[in-house]
C-alpha atoms as a PDB file:
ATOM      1  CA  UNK A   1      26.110 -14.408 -20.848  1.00  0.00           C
ATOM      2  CA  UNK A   2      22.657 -15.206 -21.886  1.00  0.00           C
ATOM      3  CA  UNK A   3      20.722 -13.365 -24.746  1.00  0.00           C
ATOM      4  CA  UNK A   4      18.591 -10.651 -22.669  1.00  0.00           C
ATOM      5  CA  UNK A   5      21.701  -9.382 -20.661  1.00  0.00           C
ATOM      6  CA  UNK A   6      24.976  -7.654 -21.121  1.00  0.00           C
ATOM      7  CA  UNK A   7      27.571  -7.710 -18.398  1.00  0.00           C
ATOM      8  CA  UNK A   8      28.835  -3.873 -18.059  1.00  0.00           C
ATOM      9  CA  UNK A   9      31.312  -4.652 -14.970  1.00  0.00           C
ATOM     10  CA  UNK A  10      33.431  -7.793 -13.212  1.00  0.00           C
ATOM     11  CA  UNK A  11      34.795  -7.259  -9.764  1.00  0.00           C
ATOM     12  CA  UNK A  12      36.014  -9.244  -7.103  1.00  0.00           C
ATOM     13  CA  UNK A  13      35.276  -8.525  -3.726  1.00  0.00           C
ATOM     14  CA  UNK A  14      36.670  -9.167  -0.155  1.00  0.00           C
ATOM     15  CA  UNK A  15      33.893  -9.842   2.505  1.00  0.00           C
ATOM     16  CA  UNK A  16      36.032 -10.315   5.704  1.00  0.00           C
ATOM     17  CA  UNK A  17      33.274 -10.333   7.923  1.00  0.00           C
ATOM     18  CA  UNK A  18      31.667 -13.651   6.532  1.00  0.00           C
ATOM     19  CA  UNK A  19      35.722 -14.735   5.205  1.00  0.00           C
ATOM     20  CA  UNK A  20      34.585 -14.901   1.723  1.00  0.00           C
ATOM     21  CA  UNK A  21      35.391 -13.581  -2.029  1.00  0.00           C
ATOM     22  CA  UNK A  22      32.501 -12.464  -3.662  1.00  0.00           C
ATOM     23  CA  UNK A  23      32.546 -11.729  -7.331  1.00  0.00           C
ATOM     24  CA  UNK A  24      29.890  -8.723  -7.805  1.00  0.00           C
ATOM     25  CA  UNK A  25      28.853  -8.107 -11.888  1.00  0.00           C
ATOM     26  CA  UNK A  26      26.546  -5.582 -12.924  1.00  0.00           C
ATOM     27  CA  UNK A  27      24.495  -6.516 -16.222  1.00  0.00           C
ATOM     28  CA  UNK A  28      21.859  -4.766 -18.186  1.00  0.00           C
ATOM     29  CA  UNK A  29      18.769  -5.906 -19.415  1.00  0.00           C
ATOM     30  CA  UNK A  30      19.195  -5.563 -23.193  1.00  0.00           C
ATOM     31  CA  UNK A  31      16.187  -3.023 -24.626  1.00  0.00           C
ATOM     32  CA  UNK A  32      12.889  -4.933 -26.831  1.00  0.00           C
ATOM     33  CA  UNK A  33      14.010  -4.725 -30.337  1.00  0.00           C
ATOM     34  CA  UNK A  34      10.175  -5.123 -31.182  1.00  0.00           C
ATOM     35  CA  UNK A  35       6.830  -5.261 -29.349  1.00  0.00           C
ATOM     36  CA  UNK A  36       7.075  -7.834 -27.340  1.00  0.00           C
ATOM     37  CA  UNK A  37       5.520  -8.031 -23.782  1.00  0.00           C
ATOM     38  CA  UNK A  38       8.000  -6.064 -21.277  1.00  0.00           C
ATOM     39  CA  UNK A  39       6.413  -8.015 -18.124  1.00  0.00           C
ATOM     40  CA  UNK A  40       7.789 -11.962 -20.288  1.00  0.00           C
ATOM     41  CA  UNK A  41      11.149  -9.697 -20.990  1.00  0.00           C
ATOM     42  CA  UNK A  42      12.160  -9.086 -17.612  1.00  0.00           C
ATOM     43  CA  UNK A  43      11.156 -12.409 -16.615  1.00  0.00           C
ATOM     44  CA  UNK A  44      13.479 -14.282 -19.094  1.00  0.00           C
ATOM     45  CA  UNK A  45      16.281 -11.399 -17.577  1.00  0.00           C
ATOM     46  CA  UNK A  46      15.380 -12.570 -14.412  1.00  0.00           C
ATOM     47  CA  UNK A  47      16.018 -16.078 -15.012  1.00  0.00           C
ATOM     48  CA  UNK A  48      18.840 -15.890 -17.383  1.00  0.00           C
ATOM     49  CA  UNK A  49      20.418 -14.058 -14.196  1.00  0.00           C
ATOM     50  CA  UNK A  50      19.613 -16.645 -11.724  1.00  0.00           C
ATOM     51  CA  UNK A  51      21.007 -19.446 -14.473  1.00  0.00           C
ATOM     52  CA  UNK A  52      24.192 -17.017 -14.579  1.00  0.00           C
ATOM     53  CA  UNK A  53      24.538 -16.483 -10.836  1.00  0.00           C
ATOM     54  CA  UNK A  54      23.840 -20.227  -9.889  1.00  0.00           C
ATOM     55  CA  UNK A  55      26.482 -21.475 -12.607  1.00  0.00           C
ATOM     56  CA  UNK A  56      29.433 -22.754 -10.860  1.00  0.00           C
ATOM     57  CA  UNK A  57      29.077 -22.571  -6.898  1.00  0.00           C
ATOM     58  CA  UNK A  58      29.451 -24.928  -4.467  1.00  0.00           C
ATOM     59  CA  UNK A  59      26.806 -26.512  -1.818  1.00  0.00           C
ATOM     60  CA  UNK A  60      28.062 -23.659   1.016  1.00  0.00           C
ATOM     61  CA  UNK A  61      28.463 -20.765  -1.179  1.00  0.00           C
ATOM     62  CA  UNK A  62      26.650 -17.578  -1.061  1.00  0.00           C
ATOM     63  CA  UNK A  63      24.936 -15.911  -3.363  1.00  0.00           C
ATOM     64  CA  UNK A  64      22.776 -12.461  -3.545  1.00  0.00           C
ATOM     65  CA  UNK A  65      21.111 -10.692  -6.412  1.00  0.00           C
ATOM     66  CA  UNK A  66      19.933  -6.887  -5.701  1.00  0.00           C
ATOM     67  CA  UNK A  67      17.805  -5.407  -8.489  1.00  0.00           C
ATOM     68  CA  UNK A  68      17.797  -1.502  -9.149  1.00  0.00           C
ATOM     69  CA  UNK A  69      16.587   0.471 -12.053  1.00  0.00           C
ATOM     70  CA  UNK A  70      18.391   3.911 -12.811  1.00  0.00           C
ATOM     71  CA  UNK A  71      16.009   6.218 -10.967  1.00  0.00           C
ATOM     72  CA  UNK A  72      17.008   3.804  -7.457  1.00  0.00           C
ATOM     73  CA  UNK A  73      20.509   5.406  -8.247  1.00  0.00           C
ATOM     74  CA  UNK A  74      19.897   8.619  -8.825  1.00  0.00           C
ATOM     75  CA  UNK A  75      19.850  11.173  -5.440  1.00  0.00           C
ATOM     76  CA  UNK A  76      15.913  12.341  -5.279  1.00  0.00           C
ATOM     77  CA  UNK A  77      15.415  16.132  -4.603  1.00  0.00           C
ATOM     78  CA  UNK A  78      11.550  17.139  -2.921  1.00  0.00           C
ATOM     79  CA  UNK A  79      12.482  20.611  -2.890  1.00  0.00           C
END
């Protein structure tokens, strides 16, 4: 995997409804170490994600990339 992510979970993935196997990883963007600029980190995630998600597929294969942070998984109360 590249430098500015860690996979944290493989899985592979049964869509019958377009009669495909998708292989679904979750990865984490690896913390600064220093000062650099947050906005040019994410971007090099970004692209080292794309590089890692293009890698290997064929002309009619799928592929999708959703992007969450941990607050779009935790359940939001407005009491």
């Amino acid at each position: 995997m590249a430098r500015s992510l860690e996979i944290m979970d493989k899985n592979t993935r049964q869509y019958r409804r377009y009669n495909a196997v998708g292989r679904p990883i979750t990865v984490h963007l690896i913390s600064l170490s220093d000062n650099s600029d947050p906005v040019a980190h994410f971007l090099v995630g970004v692209n080292d994600l794309f590089e890692h998600a293009l890698r290997d597929v064929g002309d009619t294969d799928m592929v999708g990339i959703t992007i969450q942070n941990q607050m779009n998984k935790m359940t939001n109360s407005w009491e």
